[in-house]
N, C-alpha and C. Protein backbone atom coordinates (compact mmCIF):
# COMPACT_ATOMS: atom_id res chain seq x y z
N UNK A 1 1.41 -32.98 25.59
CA UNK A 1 0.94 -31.60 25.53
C UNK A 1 2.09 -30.71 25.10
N UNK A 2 1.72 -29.45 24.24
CA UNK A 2 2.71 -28.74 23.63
C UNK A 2 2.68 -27.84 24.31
N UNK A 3 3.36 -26.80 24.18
CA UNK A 3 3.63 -25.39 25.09
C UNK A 3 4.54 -24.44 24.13
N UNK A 4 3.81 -23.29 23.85
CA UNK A 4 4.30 -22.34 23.24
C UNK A 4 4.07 -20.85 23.65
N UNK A 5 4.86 -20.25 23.50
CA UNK A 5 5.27 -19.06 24.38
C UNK A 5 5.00 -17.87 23.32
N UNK A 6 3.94 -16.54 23.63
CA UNK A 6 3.37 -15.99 22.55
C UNK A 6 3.49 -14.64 23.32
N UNK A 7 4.11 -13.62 22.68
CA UNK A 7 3.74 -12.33 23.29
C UNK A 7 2.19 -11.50 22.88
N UNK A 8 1.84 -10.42 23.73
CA UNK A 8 0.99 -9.89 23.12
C UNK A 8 0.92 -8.34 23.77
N UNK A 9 -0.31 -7.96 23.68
CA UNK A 9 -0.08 -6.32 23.85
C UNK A 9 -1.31 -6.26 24.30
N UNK A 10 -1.91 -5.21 25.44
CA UNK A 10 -3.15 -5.04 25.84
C UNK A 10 -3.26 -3.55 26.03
N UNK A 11 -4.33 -3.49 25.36
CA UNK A 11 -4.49 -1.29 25.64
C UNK A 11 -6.08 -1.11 25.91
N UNK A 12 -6.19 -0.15 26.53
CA UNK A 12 -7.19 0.22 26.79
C UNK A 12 -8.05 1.09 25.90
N UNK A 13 -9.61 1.19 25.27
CA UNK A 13 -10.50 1.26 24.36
C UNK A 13 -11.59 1.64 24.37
N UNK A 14 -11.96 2.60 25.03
CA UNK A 14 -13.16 2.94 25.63
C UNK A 14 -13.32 2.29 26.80
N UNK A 15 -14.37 1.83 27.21
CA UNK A 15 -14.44 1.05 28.39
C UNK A 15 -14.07 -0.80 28.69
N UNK A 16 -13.07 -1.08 27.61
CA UNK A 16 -12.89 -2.13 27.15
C UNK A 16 -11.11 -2.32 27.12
N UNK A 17 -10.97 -3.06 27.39
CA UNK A 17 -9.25 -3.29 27.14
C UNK A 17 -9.38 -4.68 26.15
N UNK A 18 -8.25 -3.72 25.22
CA UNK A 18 -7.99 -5.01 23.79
C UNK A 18 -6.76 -6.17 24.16
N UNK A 19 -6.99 -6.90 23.95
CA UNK A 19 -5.38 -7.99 23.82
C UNK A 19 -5.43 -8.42 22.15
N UNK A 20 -4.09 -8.59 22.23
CA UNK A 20 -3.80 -8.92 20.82
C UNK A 20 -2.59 -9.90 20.86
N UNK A 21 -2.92 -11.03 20.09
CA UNK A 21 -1.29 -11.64 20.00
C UNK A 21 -0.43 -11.14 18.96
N UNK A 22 0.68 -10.71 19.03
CA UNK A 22 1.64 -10.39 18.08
C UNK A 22 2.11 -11.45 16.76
N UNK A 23 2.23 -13.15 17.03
CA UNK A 23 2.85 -13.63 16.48
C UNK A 23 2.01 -14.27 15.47
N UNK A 24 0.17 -14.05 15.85
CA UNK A 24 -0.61 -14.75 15.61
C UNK A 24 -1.93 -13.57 14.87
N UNK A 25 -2.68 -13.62 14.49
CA UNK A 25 -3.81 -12.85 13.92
C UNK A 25 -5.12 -13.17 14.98
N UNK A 26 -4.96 -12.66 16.36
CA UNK A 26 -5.97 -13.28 16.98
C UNK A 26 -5.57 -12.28 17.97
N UNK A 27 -7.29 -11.73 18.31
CA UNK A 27 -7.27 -10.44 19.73
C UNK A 27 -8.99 -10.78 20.33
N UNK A 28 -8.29 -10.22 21.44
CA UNK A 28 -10.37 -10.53 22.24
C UNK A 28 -10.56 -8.99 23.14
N UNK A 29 -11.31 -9.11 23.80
CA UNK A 29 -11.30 -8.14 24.89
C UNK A 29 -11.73 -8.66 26.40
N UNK A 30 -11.83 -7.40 27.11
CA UNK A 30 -11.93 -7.81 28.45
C UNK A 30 -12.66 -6.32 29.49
N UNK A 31 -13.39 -6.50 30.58
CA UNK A 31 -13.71 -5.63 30.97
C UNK A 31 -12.28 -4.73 31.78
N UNK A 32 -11.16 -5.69 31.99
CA UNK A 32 -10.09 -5.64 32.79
C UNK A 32 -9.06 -6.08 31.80
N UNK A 33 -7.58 -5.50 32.31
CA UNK A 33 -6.19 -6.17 31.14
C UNK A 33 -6.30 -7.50 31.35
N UNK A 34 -6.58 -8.06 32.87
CA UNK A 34 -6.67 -9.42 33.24
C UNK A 34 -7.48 -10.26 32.49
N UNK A 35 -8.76 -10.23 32.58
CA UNK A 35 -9.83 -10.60 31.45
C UNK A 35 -9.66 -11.00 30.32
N UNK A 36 -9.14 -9.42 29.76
CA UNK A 36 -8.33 -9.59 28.07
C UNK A 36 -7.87 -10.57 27.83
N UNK A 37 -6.91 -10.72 28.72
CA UNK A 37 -5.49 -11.40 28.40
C UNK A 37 -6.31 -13.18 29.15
N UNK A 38 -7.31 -13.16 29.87
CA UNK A 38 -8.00 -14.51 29.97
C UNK A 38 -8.68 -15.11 28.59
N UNK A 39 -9.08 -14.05 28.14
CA UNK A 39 -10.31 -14.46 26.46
C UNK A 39 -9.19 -14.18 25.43
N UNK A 40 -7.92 -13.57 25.42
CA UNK A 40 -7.13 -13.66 24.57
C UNK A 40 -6.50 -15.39 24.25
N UNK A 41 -6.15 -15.73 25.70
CA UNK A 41 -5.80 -17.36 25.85
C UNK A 41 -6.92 -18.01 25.20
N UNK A 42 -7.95 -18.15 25.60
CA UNK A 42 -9.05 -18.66 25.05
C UNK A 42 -9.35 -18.91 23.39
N UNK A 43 -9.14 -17.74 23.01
CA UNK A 43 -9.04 -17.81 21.53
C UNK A 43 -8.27 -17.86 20.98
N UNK A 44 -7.14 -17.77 21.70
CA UNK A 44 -5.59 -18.47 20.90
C UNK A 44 -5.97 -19.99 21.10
N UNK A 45 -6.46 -20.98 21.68
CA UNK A 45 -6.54 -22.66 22.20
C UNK A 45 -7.52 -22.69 20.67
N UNK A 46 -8.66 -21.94 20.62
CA UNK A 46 -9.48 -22.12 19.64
C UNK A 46 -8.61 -22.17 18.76
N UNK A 47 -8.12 -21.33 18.11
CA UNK A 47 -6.87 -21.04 17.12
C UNK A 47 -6.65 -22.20 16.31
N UNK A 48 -5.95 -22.27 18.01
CA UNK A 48 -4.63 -23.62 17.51
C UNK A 48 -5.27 -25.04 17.13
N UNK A 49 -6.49 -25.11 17.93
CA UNK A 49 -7.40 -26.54 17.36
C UNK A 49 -7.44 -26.72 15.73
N UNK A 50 -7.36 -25.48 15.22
CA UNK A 50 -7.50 -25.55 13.20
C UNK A 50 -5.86 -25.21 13.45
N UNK A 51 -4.97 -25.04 13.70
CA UNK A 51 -3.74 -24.41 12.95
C UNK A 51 -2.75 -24.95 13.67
N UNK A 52 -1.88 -25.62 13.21
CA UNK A 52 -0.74 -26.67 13.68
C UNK A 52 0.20 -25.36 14.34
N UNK A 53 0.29 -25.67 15.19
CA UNK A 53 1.90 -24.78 15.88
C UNK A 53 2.77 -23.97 15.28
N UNK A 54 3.76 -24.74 14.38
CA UNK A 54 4.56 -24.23 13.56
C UNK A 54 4.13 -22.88 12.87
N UNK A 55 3.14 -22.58 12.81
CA UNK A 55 2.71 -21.31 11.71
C UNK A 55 2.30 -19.89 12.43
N UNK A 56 3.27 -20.10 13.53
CA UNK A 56 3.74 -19.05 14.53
C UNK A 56 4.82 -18.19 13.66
N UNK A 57 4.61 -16.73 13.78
CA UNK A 57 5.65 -16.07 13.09
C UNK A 57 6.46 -15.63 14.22
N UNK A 58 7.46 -15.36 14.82
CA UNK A 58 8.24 -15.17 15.42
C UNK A 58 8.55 -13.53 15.73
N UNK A 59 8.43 -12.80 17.01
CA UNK A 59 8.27 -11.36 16.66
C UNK A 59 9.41 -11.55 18.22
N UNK A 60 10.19 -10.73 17.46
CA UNK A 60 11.49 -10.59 19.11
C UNK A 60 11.56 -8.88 19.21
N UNK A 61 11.38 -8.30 20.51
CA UNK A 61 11.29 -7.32 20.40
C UNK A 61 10.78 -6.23 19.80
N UNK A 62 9.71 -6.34 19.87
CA UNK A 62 8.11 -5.67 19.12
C UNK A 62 8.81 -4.26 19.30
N UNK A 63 8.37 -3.07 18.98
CA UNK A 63 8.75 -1.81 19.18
C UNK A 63 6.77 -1.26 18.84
N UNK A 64 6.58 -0.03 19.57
CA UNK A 64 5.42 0.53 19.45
C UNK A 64 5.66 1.82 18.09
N UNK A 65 4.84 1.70 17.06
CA UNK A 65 5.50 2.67 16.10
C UNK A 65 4.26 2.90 15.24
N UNK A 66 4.37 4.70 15.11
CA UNK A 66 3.18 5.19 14.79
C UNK A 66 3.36 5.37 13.30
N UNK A 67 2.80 5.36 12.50
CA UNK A 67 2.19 5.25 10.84
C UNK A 67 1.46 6.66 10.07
N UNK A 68 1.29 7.34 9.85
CA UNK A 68 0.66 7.72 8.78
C UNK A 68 -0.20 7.78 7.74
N UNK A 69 -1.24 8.00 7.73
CA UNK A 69 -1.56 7.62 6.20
C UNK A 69 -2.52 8.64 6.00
N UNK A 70 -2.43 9.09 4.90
CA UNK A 70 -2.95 10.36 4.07
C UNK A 70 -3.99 9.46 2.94
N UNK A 71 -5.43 9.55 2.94
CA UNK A 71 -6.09 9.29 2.00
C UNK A 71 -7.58 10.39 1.39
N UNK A 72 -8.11 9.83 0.28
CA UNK A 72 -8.85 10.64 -0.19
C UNK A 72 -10.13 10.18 0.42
């Protein structure tokens, strides 16, 4: 069995809290952060059943940072 260590981020969304993994393209929700972060695991295992390990991008020290964007 492998073991890999994944950060992520959970915010709250209306009446819903989001999880998201950082290193990975994969988020769920939850009625609770706890929850989230239960169906976040969940669909990271799904994930990984199609996608070999290695194709983890590596994120050290995430920073929260707001964007911009001006469109027509």
């Amino acid at each position: 069995m492998h073991k890999i260590d994944l950060k992520s981020v959970v915010w709250k969304e209306g009446k819903y809290y989001i999880s998201q993994c950082l290193e990975v393209d994969v988020s769920s929700y939850g009625k609770t952060k706890k929850e989230a972060l239960v169906m976040l695991q969940d669909a990271l295992l799904l994930y990984f059943e199609d996608v070999p390990l290695p194709k983890k991008t590596e994120v050290t020290r995430p920073a929260i940072a707001s964007v911009t964007l001006q469109y027509a």
